[in-house]
Protein backbone atom coordinates (compact mmCIF):
# COMPACT_ATOMS: atom_id res chain seq x y z
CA UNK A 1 -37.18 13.69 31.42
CA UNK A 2 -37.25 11.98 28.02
CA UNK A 3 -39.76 9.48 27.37
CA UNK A 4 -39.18 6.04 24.91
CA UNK A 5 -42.15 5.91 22.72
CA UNK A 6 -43.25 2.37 21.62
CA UNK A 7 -42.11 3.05 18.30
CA UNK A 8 -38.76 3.96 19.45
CA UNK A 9 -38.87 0.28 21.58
CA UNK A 10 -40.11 -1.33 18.57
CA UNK A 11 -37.27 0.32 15.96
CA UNK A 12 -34.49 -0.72 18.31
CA UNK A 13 -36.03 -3.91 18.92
CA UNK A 14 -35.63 -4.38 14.49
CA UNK A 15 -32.57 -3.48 14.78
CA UNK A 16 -31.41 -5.62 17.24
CA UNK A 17 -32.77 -8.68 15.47
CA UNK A 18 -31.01 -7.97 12.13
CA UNK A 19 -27.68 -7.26 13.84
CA UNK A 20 -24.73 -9.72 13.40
CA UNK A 21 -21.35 -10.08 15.07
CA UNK A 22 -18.23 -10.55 13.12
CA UNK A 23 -15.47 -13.05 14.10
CA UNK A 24 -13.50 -10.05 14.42
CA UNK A 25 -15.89 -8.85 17.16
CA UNK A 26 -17.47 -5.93 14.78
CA UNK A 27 -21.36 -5.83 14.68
CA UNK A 28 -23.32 -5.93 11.41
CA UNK A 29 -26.86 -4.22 10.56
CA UNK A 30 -28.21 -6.79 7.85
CA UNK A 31 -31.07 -5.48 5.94
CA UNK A 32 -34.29 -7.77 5.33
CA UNK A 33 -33.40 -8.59 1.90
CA UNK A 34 -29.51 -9.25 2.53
CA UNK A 35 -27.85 -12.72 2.72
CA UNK A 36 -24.69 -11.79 3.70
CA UNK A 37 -22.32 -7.64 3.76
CA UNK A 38 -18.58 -7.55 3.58
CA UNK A 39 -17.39 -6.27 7.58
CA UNK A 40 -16.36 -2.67 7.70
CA UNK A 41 -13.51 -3.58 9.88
CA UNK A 42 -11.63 -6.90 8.81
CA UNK A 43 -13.19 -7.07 5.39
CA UNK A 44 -14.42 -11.00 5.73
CA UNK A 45 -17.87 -11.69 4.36
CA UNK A 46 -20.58 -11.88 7.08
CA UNK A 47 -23.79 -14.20 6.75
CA UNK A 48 -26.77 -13.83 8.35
CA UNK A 49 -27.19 -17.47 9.42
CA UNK A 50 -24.70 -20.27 9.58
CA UNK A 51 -26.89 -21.84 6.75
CA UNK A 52 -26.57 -19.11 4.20
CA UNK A 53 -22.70 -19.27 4.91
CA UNK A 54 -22.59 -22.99 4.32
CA UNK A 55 -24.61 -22.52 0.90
CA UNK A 56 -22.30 -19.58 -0.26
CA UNK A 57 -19.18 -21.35 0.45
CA UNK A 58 -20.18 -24.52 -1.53
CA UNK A 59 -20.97 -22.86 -4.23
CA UNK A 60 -17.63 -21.16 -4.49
CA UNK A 61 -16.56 -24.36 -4.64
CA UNK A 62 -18.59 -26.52 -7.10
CA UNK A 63 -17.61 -23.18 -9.59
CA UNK A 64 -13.97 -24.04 -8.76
């Protein structure tokens, strides 16, 4: 039998943290010093947080 070592629990426990969902339903690893990846699958942007989306998207449009 195979035992989970604390690292192991601690490693997935990262990952799970930094992991985002897609609108399209597609999850995204984000590393620490990422705002925001382009989705593998629908090729939309993806944030990490709701507030780096709002910042992104008005600065696209004050440079409009």
């Amino acid at each position: 039998m195979y035992k989970i070592t604390e690292r192991e629990k601690r490693r997935a426990s990262e990952i799970t943290k930094n992991t985002v969902k897609c609108k399209c339903g597609c999850s995204s690893v984000f590393q620490v010093q990422t705002d925001r990846i382009i989705c593998r699958w629908c090729h939309n942007w993806v944030y990490r947080t709701p507030q780096l989306k709002f910042k992104y998207e008005m600065k696209e449009r004050l440079n409009k």
